[in-house]
N, C-alpha and C. Protein backbone atom coordinates (compact mmCIF):
# COMPACT_ATOMS: atom_id res chain seq x y z
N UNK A 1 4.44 -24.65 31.17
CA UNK A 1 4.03 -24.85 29.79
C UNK A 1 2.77 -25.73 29.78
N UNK A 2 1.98 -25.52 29.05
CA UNK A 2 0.64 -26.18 29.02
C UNK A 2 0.42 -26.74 27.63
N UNK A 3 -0.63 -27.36 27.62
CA UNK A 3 -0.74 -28.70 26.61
C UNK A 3 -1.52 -28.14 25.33
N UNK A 4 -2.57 -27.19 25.73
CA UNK A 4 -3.19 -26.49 24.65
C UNK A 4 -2.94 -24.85 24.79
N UNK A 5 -2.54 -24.27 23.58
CA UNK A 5 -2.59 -23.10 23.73
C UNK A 5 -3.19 -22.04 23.09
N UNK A 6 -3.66 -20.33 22.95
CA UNK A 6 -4.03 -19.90 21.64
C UNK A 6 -3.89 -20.32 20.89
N UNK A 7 -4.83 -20.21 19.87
CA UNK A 7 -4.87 -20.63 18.06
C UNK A 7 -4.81 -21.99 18.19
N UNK A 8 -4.82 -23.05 18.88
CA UNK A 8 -4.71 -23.88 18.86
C UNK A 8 -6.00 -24.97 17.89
N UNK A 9 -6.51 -26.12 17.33
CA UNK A 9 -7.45 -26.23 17.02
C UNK A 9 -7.85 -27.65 17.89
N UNK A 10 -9.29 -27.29 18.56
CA UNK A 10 -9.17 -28.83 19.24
C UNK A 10 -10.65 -28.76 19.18
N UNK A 11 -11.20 -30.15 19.54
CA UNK A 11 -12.17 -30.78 19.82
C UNK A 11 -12.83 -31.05 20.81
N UNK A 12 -13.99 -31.20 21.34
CA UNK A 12 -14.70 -30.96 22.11
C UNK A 12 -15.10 -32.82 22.10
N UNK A 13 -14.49 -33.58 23.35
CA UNK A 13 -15.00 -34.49 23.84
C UNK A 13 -15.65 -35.28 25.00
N UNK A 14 -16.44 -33.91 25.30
CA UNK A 14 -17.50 -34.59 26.52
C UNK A 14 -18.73 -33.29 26.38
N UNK A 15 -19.37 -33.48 26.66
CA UNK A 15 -20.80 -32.04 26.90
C UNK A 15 -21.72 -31.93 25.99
N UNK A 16 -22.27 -31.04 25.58
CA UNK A 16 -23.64 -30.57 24.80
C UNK A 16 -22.83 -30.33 23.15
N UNK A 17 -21.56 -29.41 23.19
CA UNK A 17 -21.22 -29.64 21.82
C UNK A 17 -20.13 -30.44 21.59
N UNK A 18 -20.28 -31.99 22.08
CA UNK A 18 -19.55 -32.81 21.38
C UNK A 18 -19.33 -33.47 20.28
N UNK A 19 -17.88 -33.62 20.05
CA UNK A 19 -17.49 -33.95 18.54
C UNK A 19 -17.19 -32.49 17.69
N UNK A 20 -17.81 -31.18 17.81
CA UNK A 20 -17.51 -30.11 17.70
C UNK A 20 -15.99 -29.96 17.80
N UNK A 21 -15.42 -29.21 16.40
CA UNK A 21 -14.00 -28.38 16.41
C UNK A 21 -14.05 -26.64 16.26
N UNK A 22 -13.56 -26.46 16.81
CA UNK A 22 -13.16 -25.24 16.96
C UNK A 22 -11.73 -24.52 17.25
N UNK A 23 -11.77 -23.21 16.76
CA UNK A 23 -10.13 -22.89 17.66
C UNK A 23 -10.55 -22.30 18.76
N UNK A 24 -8.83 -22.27 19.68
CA UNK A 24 -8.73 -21.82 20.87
C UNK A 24 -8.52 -20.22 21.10
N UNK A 25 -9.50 -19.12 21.37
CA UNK A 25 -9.49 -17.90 21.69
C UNK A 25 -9.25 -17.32 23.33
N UNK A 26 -9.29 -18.58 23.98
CA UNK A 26 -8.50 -17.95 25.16
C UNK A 26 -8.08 -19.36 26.08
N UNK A 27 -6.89 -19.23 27.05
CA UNK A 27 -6.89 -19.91 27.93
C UNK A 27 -6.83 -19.57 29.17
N UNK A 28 -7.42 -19.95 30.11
CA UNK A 28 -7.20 -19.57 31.64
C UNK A 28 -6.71 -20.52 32.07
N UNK A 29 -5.49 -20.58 32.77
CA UNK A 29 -4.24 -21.62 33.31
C UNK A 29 -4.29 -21.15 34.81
N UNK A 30 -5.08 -20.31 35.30
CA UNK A 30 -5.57 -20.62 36.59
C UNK A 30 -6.65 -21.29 37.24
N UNK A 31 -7.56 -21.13 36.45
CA UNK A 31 -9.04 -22.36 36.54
C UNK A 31 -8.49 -23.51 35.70
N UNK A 32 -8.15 -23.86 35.25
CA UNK A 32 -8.39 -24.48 33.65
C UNK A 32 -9.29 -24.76 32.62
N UNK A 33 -9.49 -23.37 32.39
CA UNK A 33 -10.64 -23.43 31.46
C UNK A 33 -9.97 -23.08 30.13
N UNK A 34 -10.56 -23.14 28.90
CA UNK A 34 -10.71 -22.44 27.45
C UNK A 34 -11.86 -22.22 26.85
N UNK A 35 -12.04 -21.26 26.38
CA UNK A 35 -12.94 -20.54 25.20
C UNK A 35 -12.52 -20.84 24.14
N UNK A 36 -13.46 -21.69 23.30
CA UNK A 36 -13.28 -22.48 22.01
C UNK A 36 -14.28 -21.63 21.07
N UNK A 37 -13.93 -21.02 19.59
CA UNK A 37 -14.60 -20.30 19.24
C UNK A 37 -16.05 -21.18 18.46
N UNK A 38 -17.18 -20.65 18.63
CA UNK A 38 -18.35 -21.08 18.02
C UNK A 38 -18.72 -22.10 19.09
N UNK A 39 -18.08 -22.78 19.95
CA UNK A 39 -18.70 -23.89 21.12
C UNK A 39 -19.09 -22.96 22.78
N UNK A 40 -19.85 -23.96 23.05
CA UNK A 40 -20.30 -23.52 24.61
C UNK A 40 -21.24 -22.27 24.19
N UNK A 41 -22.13 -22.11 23.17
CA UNK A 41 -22.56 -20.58 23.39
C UNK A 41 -23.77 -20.36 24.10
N UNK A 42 -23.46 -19.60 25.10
CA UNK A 42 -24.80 -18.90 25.72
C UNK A 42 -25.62 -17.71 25.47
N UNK A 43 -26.38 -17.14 26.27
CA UNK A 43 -27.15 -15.92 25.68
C UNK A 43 -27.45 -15.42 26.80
N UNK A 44 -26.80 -14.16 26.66
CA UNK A 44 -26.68 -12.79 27.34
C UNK A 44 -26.79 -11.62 27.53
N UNK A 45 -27.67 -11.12 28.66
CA UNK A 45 -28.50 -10.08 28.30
C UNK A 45 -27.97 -8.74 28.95
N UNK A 46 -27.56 -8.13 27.69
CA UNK A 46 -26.61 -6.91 27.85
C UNK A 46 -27.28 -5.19 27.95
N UNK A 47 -26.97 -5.10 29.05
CA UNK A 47 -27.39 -3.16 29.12
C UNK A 47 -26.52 -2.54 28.42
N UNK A 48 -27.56 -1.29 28.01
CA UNK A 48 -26.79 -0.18 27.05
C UNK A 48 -25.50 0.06 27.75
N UNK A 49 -24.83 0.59 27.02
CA UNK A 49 -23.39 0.89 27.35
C UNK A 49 -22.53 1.62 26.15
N UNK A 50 -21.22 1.97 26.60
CA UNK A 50 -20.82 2.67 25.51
C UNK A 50 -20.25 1.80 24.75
N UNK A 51 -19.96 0.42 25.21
CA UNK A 51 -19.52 0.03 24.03
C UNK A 51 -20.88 -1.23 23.21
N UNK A 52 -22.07 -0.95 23.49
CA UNK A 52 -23.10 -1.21 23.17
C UNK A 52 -24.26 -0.45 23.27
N UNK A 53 -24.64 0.11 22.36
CA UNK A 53 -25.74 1.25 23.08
C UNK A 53 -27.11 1.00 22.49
N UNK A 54 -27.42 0.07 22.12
CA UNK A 54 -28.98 -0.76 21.89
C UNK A 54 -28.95 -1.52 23.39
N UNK A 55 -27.96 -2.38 23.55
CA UNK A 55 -28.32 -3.34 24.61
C UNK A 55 -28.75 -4.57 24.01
N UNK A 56 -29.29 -5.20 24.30
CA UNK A 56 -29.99 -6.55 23.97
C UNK A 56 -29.61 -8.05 24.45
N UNK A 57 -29.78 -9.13 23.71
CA UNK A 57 -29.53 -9.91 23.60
C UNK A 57 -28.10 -10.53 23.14
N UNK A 58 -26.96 -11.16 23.38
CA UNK A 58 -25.91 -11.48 22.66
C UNK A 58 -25.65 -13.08 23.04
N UNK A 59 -25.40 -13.53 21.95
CA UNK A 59 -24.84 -14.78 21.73
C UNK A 59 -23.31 -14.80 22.48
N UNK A 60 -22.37 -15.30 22.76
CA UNK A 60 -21.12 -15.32 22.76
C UNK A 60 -21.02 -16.41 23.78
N UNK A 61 -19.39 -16.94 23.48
CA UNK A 61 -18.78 -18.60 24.05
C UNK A 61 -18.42 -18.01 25.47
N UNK A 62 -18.55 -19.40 26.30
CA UNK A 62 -18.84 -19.60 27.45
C UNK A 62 -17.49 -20.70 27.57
N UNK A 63 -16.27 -20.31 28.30
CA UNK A 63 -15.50 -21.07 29.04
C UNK A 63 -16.21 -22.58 29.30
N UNK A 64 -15.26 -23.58 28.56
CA UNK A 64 -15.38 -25.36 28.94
C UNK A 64 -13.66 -25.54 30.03
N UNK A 65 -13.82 -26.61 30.60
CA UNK A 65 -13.06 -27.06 31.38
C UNK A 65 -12.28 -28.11 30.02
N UNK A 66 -11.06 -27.44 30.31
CA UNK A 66 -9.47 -28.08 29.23
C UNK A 66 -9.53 -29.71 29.57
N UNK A 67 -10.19 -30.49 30.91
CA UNK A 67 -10.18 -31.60 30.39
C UNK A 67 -11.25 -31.97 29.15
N UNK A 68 -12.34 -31.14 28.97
CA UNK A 68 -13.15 -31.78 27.35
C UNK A 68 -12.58 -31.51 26.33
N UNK A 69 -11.51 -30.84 26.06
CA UNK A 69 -11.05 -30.76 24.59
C UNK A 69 -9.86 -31.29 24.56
N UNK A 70 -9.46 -32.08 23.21
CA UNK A 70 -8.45 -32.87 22.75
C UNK A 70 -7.84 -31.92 21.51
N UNK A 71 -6.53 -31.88 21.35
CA UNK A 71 -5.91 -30.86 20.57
C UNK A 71 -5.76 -31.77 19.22
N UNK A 72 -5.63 -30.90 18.17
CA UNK A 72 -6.17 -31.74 17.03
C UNK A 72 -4.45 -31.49 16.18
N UNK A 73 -4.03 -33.22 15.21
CA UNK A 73 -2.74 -32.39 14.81
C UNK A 73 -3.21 -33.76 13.33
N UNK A 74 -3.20 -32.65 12.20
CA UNK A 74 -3.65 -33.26 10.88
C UNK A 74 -5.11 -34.29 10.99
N UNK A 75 -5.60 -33.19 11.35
CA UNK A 75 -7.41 -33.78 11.13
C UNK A 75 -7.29 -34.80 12.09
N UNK A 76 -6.47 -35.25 13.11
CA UNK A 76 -6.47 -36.29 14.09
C UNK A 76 -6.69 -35.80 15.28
N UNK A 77 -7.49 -36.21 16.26
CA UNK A 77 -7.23 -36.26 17.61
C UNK A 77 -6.33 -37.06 18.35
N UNK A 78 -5.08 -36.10 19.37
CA UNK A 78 -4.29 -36.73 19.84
C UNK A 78 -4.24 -36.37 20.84
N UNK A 79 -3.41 -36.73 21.65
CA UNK A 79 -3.09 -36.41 23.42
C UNK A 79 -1.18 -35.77 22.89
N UNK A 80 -0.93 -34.77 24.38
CA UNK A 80 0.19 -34.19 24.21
C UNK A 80 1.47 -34.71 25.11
N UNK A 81 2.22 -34.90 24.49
CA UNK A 81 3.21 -35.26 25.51
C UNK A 81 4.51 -33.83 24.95
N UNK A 82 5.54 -33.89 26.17
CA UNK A 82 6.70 -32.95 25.78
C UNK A 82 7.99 -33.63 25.67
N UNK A 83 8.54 -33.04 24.72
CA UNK A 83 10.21 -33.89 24.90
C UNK A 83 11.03 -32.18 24.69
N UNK A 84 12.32 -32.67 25.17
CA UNK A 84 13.41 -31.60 24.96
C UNK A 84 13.94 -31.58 23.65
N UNK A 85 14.24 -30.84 22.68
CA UNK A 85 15.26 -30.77 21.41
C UNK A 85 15.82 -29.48 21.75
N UNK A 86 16.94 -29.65 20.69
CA UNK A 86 18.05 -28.34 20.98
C UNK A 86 17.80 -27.66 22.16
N UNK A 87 17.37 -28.32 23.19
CA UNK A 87 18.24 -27.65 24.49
C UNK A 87 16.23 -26.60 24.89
N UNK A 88 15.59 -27.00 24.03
CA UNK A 88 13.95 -26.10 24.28
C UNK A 88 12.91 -27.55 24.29
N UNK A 89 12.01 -26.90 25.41
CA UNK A 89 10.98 -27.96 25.61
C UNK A 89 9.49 -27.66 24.63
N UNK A 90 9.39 -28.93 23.88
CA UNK A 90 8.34 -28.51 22.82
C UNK A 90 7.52 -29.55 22.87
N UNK A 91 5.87 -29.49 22.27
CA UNK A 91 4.84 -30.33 22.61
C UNK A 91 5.22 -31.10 21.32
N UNK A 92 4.47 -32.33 21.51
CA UNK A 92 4.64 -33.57 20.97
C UNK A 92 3.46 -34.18 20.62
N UNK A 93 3.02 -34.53 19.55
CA UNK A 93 1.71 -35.39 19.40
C UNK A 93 1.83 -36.50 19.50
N UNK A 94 0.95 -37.58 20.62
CA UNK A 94 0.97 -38.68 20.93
C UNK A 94 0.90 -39.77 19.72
N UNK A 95 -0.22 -39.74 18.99
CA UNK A 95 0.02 -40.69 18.33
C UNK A 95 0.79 -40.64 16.93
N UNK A 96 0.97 -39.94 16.25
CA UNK A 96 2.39 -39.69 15.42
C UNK A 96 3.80 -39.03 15.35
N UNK A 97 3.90 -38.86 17.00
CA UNK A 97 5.30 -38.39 16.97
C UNK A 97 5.72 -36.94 17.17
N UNK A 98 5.04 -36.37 15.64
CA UNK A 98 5.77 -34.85 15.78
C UNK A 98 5.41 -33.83 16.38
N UNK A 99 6.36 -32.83 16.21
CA UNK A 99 6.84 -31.99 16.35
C UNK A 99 5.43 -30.48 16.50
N UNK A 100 4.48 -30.15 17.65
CA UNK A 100 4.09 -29.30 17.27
C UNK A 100 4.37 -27.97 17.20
N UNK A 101 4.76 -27.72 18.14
CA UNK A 101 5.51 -26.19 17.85
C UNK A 101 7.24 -26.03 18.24
């Protein structure tokens, strides 16, 4: 079980778009990376293809390393901890306690 997951909404605290929020559109739990939507964007230069058939130029987010983002719970930045209830292990927001999923 991991600390941030899809849909998640977190913050960006170290790099070029810091202080930046965004949500979470992917995680890789073998590198540890995430794709945060609207952060990290680079520009990429795409050949025709069928599922592009101008080609060109494209904007799109670029994988950050999961230690720069902090998961966000009521407009706060917090850190995650886990506890057990009814018998299932669920994430926990550090500095107020509850219950995230």
């Amino acid at each position: 079980m991991h600390k941030i997951k899809r849909d998640d909404l977190v913050k960006v605290i170290a790099g070029k778009d810091k202080d930046k929020q965004g949500k979470v559109l992917l995680v890789d739990t073998k590198n540890n990376k995430v794709v945060v939507e609207g952060i990290n964007m680079i520009t990429k230069h795409v050949k025709p293809g069928p599922g592009n058939p101008q080609g060109g130029i494209v904007q799109k987010e670029a994988a950050l390393d999961i230690s720069n983002v902090m998961l966000v719970v009521d407009g706060k930045v917090t850190r995650v901890g886990f506890e057990v209830k009814d018998g299932k292990k669920v994430r926990v927001a550090k500095t107020t306690g509850k219950v995230i999923d």
